[in-house]
Protein backbone atom coordinates (compact mmCIF):
# COMPACT_ATOMS: atom_id res chain seq x y z
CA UNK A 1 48.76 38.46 -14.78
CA UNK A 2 51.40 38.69 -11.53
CA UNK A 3 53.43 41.83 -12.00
CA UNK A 4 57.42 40.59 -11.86
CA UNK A 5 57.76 42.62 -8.02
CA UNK A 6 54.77 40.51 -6.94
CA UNK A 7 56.34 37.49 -8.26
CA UNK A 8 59.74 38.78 -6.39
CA UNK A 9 57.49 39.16 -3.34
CA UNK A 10 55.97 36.18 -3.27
CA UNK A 11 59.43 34.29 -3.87
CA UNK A 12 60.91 35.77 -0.89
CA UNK A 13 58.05 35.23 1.43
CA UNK A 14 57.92 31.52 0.50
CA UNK A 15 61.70 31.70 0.75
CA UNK A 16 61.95 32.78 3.95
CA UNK A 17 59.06 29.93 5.56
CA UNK A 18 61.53 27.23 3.63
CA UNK A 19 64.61 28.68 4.74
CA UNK A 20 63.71 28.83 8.45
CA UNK A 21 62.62 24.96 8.20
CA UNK A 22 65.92 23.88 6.44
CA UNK A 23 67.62 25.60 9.18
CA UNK A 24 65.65 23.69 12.03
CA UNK A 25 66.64 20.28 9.93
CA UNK A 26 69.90 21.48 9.34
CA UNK A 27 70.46 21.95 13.06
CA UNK A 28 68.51 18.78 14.00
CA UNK A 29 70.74 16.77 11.74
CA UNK A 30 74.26 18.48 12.02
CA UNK A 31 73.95 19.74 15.69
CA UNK A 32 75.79 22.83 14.35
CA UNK A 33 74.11 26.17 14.81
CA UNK A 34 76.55 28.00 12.89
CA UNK A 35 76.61 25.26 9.55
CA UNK A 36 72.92 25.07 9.85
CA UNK A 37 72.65 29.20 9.60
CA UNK A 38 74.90 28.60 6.53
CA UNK A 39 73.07 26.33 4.55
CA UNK A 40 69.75 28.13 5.28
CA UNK A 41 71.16 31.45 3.66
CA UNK A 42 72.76 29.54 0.76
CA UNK A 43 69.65 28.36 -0.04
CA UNK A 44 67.72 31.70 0.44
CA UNK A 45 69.56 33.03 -2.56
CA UNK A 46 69.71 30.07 -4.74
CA UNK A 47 65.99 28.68 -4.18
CA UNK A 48 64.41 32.45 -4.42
CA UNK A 49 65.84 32.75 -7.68
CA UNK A 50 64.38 29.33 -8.83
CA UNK A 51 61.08 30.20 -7.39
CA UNK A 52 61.06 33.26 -9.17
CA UNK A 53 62.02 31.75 -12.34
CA UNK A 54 59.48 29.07 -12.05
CA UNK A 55 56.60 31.57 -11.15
CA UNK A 56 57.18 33.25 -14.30
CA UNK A 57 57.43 30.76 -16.44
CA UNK A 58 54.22 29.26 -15.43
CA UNK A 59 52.87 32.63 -16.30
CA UNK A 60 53.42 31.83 -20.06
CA UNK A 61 51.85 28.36 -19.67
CA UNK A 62 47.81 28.26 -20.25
CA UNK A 63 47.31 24.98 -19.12
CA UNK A 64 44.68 24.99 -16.51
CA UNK A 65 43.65 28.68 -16.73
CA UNK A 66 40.37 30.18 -16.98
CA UNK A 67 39.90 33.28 -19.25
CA UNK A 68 38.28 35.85 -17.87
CA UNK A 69 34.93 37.07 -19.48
CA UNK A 70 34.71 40.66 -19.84
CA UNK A 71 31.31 41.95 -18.75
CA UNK A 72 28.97 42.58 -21.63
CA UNK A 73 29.14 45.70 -22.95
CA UNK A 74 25.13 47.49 -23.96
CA UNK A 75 24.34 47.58 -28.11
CA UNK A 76 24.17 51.27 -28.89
CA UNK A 77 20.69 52.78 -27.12
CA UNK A 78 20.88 49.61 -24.86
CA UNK A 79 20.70 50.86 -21.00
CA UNK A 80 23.80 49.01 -19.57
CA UNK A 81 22.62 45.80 -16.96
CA UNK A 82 22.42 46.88 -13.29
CA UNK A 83 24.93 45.79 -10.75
CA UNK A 84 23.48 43.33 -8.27
């Protein structure tokens, strides 16, 4: 399980490849440096929070997960299987 600062992390570095993006649209469609600069931090703020958000609710979801086996553990007086 993600700890919440990765989650953060990972918001903000996802955040920051779809902000820059926005702000090359923004520019492309507006022509306006300064209002596309705007709308790319607006959405910084607002759309890391969601992503965070998201991320950890889809930590409580087990749809589609795998659980992890633990390694089997040697019977008392059992010699413990060597790592390949």
């Amino acid at each position: 399980m993600d700890t919440h600062s990765r989650s953060f992390l990972k918001a903000l570095s996802w955040r920051a490849t779809g902000s820059i993006d926005t702000m090359i649209i923004s520019l492309i469609i507006t022509g306006s440096f300064k209002l596309a600069a705007a709308i790319g931090t607006t959405e910084i703020v607002t759309k890391s929070v969601l992503y965070y958000l998201h991320e950890r609710a889809w930590l409580k979801i087990p749809y589609g997960r795998r659980e992890q086996q633990a390694s089997p553990r040697p019977e008392p007086g059992e010699q413990a299987p060597e790592n390949v």
